[in-house]
N, C-alpha and C. Protein backbone atom coordinates (compact mmCIF):
# COMPACT_ATOMS: atom_id res chain seq x y z
N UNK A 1 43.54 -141.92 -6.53
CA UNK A 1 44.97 -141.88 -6.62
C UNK A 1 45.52 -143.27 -6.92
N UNK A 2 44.64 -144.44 -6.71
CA UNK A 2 45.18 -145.74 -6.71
C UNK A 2 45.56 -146.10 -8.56
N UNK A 3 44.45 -145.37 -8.91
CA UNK A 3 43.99 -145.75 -10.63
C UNK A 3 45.44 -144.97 -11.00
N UNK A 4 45.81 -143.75 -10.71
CA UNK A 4 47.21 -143.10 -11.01
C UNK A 4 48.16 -143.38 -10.99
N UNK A 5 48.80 -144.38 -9.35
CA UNK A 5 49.59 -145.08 -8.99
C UNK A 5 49.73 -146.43 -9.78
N UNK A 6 48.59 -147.48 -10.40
CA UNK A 6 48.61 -148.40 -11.33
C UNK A 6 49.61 -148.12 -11.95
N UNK A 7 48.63 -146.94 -13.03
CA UNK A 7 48.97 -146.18 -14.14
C UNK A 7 50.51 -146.40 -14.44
N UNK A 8 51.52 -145.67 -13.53
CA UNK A 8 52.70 -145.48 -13.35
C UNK A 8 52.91 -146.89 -13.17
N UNK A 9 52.76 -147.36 -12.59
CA UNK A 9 53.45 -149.08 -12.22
C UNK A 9 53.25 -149.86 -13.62
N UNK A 10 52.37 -149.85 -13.98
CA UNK A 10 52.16 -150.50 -15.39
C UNK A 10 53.55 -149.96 -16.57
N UNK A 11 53.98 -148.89 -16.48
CA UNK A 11 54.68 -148.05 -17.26
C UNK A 11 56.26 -147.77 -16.94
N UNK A 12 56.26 -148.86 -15.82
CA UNK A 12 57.46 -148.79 -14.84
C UNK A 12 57.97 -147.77 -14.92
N UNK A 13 57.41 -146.57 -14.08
CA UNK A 13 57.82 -145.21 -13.78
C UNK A 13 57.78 -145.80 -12.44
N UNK A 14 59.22 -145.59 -11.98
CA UNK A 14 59.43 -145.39 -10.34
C UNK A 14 58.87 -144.16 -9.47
N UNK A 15 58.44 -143.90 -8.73
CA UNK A 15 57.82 -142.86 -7.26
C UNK A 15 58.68 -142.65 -5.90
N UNK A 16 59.82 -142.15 -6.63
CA UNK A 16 60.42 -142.25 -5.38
C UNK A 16 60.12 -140.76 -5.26
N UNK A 17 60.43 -140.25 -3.57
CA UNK A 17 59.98 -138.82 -3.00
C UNK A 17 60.85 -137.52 -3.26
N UNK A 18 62.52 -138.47 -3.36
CA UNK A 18 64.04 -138.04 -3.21
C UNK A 18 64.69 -138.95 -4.07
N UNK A 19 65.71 -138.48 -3.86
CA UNK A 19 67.10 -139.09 -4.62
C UNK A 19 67.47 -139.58 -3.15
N UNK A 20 67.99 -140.93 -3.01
CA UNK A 20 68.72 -141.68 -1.90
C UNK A 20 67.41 -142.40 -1.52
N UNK A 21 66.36 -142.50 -1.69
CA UNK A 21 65.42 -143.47 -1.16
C UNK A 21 65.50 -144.58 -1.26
N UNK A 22 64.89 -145.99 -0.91
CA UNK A 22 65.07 -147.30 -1.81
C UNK A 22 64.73 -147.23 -3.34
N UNK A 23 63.26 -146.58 -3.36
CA UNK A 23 63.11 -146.64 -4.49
C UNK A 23 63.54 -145.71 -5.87
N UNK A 24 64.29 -144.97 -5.56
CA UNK A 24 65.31 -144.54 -6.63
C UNK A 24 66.46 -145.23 -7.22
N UNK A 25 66.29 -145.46 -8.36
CA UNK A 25 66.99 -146.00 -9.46
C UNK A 25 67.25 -144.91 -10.45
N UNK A 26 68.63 -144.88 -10.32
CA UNK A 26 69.12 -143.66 -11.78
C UNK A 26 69.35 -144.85 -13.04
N UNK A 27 69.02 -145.98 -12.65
CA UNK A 27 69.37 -146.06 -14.35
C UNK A 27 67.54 -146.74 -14.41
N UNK A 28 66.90 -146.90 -14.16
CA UNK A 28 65.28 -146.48 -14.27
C UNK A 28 64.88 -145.25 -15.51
N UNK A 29 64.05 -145.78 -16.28
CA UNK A 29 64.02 -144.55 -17.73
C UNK A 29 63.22 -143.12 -16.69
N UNK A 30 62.63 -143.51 -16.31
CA UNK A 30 62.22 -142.38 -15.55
C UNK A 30 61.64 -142.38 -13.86
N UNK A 31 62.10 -141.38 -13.48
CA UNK A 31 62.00 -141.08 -12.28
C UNK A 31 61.24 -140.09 -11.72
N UNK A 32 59.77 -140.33 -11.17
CA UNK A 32 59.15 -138.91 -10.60
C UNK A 32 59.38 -138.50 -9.46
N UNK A 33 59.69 -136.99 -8.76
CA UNK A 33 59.79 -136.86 -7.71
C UNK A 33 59.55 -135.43 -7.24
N UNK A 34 58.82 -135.58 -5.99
CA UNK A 34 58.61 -133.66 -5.63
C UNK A 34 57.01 -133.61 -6.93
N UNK A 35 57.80 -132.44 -6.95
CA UNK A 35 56.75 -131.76 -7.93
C UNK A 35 56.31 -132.15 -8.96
N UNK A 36 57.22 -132.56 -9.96
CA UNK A 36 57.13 -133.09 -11.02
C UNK A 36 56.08 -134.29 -11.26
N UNK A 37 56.11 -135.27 -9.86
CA UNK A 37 54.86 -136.01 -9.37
C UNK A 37 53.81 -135.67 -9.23
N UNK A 38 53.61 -134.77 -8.20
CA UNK A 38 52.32 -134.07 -7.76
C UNK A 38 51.75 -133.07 -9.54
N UNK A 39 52.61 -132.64 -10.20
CA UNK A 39 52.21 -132.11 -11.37
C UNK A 39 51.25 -132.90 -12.05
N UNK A 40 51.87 -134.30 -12.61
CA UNK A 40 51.43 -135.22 -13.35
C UNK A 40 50.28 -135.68 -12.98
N UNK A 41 50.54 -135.69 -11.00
CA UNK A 41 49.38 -136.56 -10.65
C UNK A 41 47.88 -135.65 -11.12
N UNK A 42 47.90 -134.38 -10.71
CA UNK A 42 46.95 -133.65 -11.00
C UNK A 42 46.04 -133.11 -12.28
N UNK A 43 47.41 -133.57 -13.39
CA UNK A 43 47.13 -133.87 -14.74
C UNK A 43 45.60 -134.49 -14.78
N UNK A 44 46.99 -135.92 -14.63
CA UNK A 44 45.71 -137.08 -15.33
C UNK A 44 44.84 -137.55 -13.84
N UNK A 45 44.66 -136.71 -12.96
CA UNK A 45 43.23 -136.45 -12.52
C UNK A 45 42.40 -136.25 -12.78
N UNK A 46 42.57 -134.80 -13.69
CA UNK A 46 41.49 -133.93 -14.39
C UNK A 46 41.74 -134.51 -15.27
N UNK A 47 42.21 -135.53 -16.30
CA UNK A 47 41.81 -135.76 -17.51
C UNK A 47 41.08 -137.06 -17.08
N UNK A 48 41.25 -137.78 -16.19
CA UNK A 48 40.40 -139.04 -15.14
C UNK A 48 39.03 -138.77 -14.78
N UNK A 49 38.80 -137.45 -14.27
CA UNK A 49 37.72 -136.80 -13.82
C UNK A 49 36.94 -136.15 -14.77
N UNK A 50 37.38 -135.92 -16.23
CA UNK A 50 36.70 -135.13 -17.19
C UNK A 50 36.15 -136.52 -18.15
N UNK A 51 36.46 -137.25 -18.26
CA UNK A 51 36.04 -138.76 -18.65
C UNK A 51 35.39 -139.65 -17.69
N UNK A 52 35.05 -139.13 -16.70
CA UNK A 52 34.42 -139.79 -16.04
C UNK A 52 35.11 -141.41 -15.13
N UNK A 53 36.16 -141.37 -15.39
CA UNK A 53 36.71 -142.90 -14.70
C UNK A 53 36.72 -142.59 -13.35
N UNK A 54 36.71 -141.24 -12.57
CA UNK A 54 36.59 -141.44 -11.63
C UNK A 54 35.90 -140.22 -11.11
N UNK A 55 35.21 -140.44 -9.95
CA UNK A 55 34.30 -139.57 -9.79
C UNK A 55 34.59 -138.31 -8.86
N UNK A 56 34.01 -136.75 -9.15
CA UNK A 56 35.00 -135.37 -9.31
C UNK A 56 34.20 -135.06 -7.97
N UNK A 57 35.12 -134.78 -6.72
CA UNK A 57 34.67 -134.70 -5.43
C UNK A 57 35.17 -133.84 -5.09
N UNK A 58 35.27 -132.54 -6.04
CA UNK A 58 35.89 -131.47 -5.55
C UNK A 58 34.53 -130.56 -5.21
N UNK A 59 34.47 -129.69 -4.04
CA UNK A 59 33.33 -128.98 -3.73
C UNK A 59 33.38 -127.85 -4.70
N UNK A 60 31.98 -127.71 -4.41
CA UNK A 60 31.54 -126.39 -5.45
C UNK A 60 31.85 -125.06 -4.53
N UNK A 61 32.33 -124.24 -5.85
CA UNK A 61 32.60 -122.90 -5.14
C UNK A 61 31.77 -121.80 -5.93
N UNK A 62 31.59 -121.12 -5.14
CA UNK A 62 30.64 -119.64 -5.82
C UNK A 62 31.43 -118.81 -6.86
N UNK A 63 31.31 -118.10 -8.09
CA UNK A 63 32.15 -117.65 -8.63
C UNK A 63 31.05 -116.75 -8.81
N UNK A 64 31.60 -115.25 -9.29
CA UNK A 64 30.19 -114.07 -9.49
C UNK A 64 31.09 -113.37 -10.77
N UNK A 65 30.36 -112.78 -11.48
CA UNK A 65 30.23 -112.49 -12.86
C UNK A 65 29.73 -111.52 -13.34
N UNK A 66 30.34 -110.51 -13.98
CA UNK A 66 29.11 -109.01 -14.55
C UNK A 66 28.89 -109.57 -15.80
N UNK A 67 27.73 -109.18 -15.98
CA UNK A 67 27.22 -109.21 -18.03
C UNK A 67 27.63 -107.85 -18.44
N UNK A 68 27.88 -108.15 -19.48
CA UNK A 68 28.06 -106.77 -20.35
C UNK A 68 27.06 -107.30 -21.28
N UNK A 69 26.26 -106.06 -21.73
CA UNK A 69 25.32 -106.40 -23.29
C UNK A 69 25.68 -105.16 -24.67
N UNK A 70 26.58 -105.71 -25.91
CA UNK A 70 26.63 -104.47 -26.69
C UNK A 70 27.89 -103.80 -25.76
N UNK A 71 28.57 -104.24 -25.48
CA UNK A 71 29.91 -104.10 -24.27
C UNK A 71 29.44 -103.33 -23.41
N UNK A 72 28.30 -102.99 -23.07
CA UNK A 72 28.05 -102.02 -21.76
C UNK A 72 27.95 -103.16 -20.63
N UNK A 73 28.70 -102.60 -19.44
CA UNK A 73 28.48 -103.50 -18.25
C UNK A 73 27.29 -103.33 -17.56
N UNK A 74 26.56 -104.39 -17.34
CA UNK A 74 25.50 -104.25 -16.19
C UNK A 74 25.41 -104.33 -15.05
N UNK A 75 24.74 -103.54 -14.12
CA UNK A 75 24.80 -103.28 -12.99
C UNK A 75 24.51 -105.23 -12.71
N UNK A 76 24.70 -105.18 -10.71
CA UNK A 76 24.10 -106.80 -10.50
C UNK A 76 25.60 -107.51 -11.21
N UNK A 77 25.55 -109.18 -10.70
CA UNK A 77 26.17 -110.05 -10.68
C UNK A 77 25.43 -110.95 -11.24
N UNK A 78 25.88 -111.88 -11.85
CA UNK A 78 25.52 -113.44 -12.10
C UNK A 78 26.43 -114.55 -11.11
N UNK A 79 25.37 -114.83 -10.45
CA UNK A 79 26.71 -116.08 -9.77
C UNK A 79 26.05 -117.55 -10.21
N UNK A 80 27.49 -118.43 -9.69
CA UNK A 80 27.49 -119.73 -10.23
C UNK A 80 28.11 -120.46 -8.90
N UNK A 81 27.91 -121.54 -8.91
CA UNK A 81 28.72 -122.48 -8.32
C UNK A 81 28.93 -123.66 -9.23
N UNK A 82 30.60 -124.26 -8.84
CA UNK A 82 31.51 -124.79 -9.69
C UNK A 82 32.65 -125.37 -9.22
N UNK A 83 32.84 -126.35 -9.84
CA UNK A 83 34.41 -127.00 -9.15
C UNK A 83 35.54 -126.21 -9.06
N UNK A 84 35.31 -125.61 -10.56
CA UNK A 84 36.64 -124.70 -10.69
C UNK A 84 36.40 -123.27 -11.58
N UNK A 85 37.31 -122.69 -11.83
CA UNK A 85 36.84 -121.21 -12.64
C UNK A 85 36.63 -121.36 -14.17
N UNK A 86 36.91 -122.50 -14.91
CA UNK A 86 36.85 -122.93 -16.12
C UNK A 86 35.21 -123.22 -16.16
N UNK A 87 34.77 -123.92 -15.48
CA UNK A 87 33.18 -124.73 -15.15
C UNK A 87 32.10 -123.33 -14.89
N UNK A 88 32.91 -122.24 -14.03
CA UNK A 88 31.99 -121.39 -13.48
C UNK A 88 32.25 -120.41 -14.76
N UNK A 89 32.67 -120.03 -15.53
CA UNK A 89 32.66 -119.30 -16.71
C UNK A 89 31.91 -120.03 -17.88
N UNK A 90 31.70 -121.51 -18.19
CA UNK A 90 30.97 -122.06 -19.03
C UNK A 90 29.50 -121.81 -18.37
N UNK A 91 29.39 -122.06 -17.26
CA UNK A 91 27.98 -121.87 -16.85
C UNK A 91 27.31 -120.81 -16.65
N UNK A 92 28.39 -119.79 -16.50
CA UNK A 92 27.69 -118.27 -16.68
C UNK A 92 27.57 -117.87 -17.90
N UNK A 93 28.31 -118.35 -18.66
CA UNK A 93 28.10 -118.12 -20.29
C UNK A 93 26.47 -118.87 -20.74
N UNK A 94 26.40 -119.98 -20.43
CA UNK A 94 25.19 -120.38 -20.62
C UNK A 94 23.76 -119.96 -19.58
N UNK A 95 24.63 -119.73 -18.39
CA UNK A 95 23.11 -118.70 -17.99
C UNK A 95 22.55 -117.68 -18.23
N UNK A 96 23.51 -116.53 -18.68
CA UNK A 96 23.50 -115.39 -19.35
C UNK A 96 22.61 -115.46 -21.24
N UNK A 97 22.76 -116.92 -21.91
CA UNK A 97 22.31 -117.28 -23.28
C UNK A 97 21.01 -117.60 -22.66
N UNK A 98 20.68 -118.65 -21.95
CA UNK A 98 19.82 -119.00 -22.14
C UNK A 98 18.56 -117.59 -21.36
N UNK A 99 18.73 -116.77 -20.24
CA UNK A 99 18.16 -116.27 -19.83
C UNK A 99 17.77 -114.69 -21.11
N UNK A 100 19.17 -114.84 -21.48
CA UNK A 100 18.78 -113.40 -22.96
C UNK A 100 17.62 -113.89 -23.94
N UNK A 101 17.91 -115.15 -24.31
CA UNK A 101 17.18 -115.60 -25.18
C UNK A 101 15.70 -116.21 -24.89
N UNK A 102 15.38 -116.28 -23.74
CA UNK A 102 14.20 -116.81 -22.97
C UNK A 102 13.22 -114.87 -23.01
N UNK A 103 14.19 -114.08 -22.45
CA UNK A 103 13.39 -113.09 -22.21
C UNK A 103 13.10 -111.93 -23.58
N UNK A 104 14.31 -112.15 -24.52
CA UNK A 104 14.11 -111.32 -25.63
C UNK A 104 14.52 -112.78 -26.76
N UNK A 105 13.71 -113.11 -27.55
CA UNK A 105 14.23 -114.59 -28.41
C UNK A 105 14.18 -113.70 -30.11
N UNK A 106 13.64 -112.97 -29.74
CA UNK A 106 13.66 -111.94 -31.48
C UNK A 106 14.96 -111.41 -31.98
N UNK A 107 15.53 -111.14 -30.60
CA UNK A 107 16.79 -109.84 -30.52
C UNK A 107 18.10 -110.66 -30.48
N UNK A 108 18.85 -110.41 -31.39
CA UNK A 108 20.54 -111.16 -30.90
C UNK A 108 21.37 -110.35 -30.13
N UNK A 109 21.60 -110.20 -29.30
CA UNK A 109 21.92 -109.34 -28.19
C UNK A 109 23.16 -109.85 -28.28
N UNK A 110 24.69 -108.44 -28.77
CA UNK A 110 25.86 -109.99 -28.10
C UNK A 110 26.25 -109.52 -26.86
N UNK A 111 26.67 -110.65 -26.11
CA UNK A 111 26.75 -110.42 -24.43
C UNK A 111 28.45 -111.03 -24.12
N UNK A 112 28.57 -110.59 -23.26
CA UNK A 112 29.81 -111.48 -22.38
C UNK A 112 29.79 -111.46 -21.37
N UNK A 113 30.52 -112.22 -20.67
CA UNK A 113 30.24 -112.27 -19.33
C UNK A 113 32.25 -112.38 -18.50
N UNK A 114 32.25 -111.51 -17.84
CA UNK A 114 33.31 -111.52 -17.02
C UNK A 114 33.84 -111.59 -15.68
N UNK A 115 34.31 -112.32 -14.99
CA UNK A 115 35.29 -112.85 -13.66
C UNK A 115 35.16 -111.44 -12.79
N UNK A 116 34.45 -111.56 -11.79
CA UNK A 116 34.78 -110.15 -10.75
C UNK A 116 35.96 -110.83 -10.10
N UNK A 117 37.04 -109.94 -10.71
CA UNK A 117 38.59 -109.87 -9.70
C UNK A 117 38.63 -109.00 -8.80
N UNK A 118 39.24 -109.02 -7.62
CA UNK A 118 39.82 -108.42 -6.65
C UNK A 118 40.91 -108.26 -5.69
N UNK A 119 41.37 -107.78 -5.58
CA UNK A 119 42.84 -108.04 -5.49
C UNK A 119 43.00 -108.48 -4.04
N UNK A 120 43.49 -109.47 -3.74
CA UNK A 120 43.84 -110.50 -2.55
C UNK A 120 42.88 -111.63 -2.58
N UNK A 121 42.03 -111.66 -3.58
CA UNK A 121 40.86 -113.24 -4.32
C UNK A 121 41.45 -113.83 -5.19
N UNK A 122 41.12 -114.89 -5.17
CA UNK A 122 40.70 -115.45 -3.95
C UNK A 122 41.38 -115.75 -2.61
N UNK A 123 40.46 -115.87 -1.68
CA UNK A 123 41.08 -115.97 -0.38
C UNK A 123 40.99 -116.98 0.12
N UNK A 124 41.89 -117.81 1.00
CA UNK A 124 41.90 -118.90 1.80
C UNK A 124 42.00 -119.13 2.62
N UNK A 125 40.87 -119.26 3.90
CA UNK A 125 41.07 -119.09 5.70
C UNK A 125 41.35 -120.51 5.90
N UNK A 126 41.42 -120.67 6.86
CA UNK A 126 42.14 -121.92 7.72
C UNK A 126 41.75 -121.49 9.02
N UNK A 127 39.87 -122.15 9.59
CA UNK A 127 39.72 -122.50 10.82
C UNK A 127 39.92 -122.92 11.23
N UNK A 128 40.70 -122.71 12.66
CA UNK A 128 40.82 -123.87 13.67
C UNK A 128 40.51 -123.86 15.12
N UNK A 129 39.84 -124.67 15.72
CA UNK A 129 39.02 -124.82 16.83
C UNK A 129 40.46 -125.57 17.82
N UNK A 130 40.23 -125.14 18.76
CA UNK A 130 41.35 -125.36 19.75
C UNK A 130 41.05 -126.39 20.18
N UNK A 131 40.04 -126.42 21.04
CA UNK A 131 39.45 -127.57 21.78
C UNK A 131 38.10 -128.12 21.29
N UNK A 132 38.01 -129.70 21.35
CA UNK A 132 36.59 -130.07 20.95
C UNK A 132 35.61 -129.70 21.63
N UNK A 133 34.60 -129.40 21.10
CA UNK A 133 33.75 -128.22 21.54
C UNK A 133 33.41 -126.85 22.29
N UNK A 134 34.47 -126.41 21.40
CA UNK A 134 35.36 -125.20 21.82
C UNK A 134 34.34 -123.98 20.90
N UNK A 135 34.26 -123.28 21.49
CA UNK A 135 33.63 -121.36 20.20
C UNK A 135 34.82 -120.91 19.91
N UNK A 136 35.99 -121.19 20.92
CA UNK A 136 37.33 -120.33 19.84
C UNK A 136 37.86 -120.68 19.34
N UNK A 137 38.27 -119.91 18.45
CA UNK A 137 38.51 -120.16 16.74
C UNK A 137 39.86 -119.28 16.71
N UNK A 138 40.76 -119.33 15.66
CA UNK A 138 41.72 -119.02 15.39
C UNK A 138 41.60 -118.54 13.71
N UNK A 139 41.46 -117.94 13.01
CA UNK A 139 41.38 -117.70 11.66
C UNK A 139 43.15 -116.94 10.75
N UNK A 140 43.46 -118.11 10.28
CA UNK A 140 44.31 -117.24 9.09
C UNK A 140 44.30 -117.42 7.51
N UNK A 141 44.14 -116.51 7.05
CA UNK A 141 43.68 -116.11 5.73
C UNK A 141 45.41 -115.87 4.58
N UNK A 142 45.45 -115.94 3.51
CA UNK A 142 46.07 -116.01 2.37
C UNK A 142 46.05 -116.26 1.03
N UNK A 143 46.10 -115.40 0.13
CA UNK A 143 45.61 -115.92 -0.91
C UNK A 143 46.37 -116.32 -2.41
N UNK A 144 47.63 -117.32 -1.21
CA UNK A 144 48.30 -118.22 -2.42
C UNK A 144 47.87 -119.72 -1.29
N UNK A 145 47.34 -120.35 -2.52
CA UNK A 145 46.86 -122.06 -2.35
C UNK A 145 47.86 -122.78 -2.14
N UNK A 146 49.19 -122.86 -2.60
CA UNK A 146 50.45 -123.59 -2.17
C UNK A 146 50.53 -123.03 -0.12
N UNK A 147 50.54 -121.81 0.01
CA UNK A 147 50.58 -121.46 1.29
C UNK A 147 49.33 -122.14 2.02
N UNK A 148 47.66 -121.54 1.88
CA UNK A 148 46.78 -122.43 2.24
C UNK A 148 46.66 -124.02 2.59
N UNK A 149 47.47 -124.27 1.65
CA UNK A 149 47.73 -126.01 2.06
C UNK A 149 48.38 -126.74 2.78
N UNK A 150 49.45 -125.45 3.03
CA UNK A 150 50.76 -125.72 4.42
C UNK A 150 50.13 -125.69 5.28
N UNK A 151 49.56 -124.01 5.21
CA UNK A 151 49.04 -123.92 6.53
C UNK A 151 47.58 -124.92 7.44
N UNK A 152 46.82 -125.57 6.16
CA UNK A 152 46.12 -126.33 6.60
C UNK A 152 46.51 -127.76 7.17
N UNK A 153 47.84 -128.18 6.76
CA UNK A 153 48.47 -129.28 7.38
C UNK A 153 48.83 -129.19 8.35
N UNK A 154 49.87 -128.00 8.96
CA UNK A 154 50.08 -127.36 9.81
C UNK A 154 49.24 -127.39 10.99
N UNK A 155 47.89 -126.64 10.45
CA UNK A 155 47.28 -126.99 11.70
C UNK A 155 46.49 -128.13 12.51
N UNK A 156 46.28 -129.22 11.14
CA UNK A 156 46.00 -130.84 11.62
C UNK A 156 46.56 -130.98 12.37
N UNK A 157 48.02 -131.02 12.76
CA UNK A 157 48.65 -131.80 13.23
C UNK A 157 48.53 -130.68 15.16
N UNK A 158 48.37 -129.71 15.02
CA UNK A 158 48.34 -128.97 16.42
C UNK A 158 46.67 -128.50 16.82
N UNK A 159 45.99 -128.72 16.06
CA UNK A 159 44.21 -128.53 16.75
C UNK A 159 43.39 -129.88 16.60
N UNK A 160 42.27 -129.25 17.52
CA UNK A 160 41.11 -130.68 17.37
C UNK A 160 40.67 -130.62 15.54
N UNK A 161 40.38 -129.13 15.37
CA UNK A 161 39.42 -129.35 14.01
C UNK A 161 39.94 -128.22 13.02
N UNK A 162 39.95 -128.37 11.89
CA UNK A 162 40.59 -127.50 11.13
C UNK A 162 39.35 -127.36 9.42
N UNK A 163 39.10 -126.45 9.19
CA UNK A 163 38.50 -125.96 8.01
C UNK A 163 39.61 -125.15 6.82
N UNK A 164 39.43 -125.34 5.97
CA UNK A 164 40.03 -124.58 4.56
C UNK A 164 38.65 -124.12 4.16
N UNK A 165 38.44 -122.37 3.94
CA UNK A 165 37.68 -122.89 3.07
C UNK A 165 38.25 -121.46 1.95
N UNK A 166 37.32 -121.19 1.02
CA UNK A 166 37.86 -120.28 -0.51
C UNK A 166 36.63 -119.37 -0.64
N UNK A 167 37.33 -118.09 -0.78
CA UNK A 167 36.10 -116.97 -1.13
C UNK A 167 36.78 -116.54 -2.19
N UNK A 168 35.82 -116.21 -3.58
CA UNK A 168 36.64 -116.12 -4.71
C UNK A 168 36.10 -114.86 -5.31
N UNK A 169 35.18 -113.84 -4.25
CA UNK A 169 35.38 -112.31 -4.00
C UNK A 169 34.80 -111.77 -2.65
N UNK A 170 34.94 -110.83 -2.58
CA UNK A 170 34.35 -110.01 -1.26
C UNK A 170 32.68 -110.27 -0.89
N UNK A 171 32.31 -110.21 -2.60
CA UNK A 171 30.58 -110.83 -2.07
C UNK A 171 29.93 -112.39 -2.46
N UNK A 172 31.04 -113.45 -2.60
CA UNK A 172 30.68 -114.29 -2.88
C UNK A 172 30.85 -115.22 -1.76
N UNK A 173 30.02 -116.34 -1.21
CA UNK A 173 29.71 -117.15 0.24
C UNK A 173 30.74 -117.86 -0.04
N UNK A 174 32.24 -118.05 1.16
CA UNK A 174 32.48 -119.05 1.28
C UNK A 174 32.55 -120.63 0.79
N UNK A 175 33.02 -121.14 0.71
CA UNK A 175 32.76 -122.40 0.35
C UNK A 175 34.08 -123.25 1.25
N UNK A 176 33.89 -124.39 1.61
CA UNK A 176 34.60 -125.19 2.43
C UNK A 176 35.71 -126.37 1.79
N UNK A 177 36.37 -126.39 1.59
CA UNK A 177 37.75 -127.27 0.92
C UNK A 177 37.58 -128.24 1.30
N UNK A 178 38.10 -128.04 2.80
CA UNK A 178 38.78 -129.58 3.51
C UNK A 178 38.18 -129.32 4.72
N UNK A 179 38.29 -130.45 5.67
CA UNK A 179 37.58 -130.91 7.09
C UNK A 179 38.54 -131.48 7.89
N UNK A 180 38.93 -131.29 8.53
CA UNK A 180 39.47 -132.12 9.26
C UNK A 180 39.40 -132.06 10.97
N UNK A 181 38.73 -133.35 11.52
CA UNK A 181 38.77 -133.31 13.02
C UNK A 181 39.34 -134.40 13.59
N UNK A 182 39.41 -134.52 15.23
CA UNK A 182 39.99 -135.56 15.64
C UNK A 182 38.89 -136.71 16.44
């Protein structure tokens, strides 16, 4: 975030949070704030992180996948793990090529491969452990990520330990977001 924050300073784009802060200036050519910030910032993250300037520490998540061959769907899943659903569709595309072509290399088989959706996936729990070294747990689930993220702040601030993590169908494992203990 520091390389982002430069970024903007170099370009004298002000960061103020609100209107009335110190650092708001209306006659400043531009002003980021709220969303419009957090938008940008996430931008040129991923365009930061896809060039490599900075290094992509987002956890891998399971994504699962039917083949179709000749448009018939096949029974079974292909799964992947992946930062994001863009990554886990390139890689099932290429596991699906390279495994057609390894087992039949004579035959052009055309294949595709498609996203198992389900409706309330992906999902986002938010563990939280009451007491340090506590077994009870508190679990709430939702599956809008703007909500997930409240609620994971939310509960930093009132438990010892708090988990996010993302299931992105009914049979795909978990995967863990965020950590947070005291």
């Amino acid at each position: 975030m520091d390389l982002f924050e430069d970024f903007l300073d170099e370009y004298g784009i002000k960061i103020p949070q609100k209107e009335g802060e110190e650092s708001y200036d209306p006659d400043t050519p531009v002003n980021l704030c709220g969303k419009a910030y957090d938008d940008l910032a996430e931008q040129l993250e991923g365009f930061f992180r896809s060039w490599g300037v900075i290094k992509d520490e987002r956890p891998q998540v399971e994504y699962l996948f039917i083949l179709s061959l000749n448009g018939i769907k096949c029974e079974g899943t292909i799964s992947v793990k992946a930062k994001d659903s863009d990554e886990a569709y390139r890689k099932a595309q290429d596991l699906a090529e390279t495994e057609l072509s390894s087992s039949f290399p004579s035959l052009d088989i055309p294949y595709d491969v498609e996203p198992i959706e389900e409706e309330g996936y992906p999902l986002y729990s938010i563990i939280t452990e009451f007491l340090p070294f506590s077994t009870e747990q508190k679990v709430v689930s939702t599956s809008d990520k703007a909500d997930a993220d409240a609620l994971f702040e939310k509960a930093c601030r009132d438990n010892s330990a708090v988990k996010l993590t993302v299931q992105t169908s009914s049979k795909a494992s978990p995967a863990i977001l965020k950590k947070w203990s005291i």
